[in-house]
C-alpha atoms as a PDB file:
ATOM      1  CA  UNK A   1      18.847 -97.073 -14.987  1.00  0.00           C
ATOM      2  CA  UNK A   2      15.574 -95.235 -16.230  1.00  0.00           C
ATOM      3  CA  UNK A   3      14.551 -98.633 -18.082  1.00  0.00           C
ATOM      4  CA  UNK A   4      15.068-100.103 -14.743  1.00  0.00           C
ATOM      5  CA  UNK A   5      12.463 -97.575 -13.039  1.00  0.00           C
ATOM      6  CA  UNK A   6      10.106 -97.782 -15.568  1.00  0.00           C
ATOM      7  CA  UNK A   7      10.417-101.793 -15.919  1.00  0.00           C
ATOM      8  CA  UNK A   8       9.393-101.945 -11.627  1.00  0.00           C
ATOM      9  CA  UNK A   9       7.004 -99.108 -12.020  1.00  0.00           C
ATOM     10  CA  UNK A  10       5.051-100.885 -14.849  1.00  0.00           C
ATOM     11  CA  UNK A  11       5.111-104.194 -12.707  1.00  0.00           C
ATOM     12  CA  UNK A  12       4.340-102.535  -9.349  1.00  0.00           C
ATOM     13  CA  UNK A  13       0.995-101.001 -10.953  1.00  0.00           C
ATOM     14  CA  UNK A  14      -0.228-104.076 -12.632  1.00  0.00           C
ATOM     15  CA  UNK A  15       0.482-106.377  -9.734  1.00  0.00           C
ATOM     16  CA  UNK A  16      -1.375-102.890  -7.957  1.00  0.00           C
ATOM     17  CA  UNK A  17      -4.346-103.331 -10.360  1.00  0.00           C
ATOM     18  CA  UNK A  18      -4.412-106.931 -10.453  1.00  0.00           C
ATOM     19  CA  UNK A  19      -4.480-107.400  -7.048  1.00  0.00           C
ATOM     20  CA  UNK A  20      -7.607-104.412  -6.852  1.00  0.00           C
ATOM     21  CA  UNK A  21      -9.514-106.557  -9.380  1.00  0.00           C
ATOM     22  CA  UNK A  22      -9.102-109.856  -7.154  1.00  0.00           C
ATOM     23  CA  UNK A  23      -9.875-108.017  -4.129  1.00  0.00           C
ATOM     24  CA  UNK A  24     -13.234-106.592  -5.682  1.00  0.00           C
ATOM     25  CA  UNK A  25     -14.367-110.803  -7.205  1.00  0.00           C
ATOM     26  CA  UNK A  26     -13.989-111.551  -3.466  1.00  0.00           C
ATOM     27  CA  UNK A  27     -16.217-108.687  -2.473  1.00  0.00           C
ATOM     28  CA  UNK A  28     -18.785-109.337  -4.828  1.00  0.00           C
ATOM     29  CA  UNK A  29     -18.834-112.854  -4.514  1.00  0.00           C
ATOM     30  CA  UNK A  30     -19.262-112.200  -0.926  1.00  0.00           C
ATOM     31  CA  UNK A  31     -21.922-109.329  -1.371  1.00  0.00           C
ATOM     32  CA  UNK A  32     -26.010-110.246  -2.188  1.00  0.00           C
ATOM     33  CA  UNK A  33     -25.499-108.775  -5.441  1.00  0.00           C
ATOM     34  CA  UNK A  34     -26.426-112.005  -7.128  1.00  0.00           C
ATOM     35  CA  UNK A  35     -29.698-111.872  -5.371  1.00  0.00           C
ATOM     36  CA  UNK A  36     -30.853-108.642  -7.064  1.00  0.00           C
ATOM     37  CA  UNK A  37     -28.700-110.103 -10.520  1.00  0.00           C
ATOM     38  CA  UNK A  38     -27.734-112.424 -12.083  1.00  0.00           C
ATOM     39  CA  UNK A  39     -24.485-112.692 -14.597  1.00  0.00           C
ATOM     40  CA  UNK A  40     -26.580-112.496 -17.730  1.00  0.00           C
ATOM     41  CA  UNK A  41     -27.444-108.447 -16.651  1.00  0.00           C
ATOM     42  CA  UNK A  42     -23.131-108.032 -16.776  1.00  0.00           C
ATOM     43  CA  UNK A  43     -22.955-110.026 -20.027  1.00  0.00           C
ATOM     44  CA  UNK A  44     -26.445-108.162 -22.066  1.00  0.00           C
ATOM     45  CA  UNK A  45     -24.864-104.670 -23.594  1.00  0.00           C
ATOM     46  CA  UNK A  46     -28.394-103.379 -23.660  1.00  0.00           C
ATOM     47  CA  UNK A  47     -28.742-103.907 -19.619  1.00  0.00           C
ATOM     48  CA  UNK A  48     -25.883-101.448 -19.089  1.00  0.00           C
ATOM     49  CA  UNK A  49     -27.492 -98.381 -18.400  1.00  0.00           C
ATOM     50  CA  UNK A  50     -23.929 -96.638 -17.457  1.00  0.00           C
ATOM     51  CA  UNK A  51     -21.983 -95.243 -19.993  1.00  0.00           C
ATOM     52  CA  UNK A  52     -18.825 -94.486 -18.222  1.00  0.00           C
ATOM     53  CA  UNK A  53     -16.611 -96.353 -15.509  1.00  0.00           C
ATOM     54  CA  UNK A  54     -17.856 -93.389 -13.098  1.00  0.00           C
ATOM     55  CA  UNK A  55     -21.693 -94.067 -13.841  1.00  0.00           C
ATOM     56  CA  UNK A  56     -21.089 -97.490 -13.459  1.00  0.00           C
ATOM     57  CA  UNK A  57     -18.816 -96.739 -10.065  1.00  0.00           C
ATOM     58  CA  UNK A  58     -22.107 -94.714  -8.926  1.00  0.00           C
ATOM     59  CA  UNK A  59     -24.419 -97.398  -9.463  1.00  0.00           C
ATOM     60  CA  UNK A  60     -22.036 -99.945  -7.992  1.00  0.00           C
ATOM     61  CA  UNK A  61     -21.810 -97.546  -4.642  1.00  0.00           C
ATOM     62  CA  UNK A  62     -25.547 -97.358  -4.427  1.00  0.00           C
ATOM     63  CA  UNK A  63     -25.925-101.076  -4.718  1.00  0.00           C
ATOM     64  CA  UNK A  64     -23.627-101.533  -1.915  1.00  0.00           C
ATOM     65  CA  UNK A  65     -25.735 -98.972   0.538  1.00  0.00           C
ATOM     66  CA  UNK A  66     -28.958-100.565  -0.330  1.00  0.00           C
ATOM     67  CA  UNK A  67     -27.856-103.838   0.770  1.00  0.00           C
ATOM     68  CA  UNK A  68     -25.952-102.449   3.728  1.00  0.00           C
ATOM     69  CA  UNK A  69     -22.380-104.442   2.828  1.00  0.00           C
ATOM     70  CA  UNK A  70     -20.406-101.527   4.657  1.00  0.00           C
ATOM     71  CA  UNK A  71     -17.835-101.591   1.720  1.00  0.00           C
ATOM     72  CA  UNK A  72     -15.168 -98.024   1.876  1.00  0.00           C
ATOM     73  CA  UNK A  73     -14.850 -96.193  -1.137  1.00  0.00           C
ATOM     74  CA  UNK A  74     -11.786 -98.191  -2.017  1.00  0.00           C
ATOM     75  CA  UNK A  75     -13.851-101.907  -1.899  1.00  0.00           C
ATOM     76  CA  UNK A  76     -16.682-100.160  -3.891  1.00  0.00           C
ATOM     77  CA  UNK A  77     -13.916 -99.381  -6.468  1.00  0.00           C
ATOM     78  CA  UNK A  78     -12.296-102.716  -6.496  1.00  0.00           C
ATOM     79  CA  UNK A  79     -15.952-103.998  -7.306  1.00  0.00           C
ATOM     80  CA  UNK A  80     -15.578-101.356 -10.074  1.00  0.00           C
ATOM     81  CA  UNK A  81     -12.650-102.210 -11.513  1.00  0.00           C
ATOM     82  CA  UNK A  82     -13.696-106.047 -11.077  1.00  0.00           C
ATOM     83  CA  UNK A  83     -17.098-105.853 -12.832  1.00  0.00           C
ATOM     84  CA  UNK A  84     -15.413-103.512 -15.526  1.00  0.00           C
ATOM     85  CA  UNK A  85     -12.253-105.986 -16.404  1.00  0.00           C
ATOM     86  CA  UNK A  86     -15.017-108.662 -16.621  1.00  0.00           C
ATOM     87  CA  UNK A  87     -18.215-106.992 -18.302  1.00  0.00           C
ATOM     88  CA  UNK A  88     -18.213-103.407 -18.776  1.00  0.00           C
ATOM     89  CA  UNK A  89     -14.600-102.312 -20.358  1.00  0.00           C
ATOM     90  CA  UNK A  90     -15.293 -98.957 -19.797  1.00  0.00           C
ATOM     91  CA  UNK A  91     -11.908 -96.514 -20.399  1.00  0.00           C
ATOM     92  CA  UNK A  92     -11.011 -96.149 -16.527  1.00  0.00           C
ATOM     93  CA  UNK A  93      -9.440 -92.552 -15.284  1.00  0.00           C
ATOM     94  CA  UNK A  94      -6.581 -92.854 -12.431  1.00  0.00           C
ATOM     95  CA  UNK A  95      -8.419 -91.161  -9.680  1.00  0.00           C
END
């Protein structure tokens, strides 16, 4: 019975976090952030100026005010977790 709970709880959280991850591709491919960037600054280590998921959360939050998307603090994290899976891989903290 435990295995059972733990076997849906695993799968309910990465189907959660998968799901997050395509939300936050559809909000940036939405977004102007390509207009300000360009994939290259994702791909060049020595562009990322953050150093933790959080920084990189920040930066990702005052990206989205400057170009007025009106994202809520859980579409800026999707973005997060998005631009993370795909560039950054920065160890990310349940919040």
């Amino acid at each position: 019975m435990i295995k059972i709970v733990i076997i849906s709880f695993t799968l309910l959280f990465a189907t959660s976090v998968y799901a997050q991850k395509e939300d936050g591709k559809e909000l940036f491919d939405e977004a102007t952030c390509l207009q300000c960037h360009n994939i290259e600054d994702f791909k060049d280590k020595d562009m990322h100026k953050a150093k933790s998921f959080t920084q990189m959360k920040d930066k990702v939050f005052a990206c989205q005010l400057a170009n007025n998307t009106h994202w809520f603090d859980d579409e800026v994290h999707d973005v997060s977790l998005y631009l993370n899976h795909e560039y950054y891989h920065f160890k990310v903290k349940e919040e």
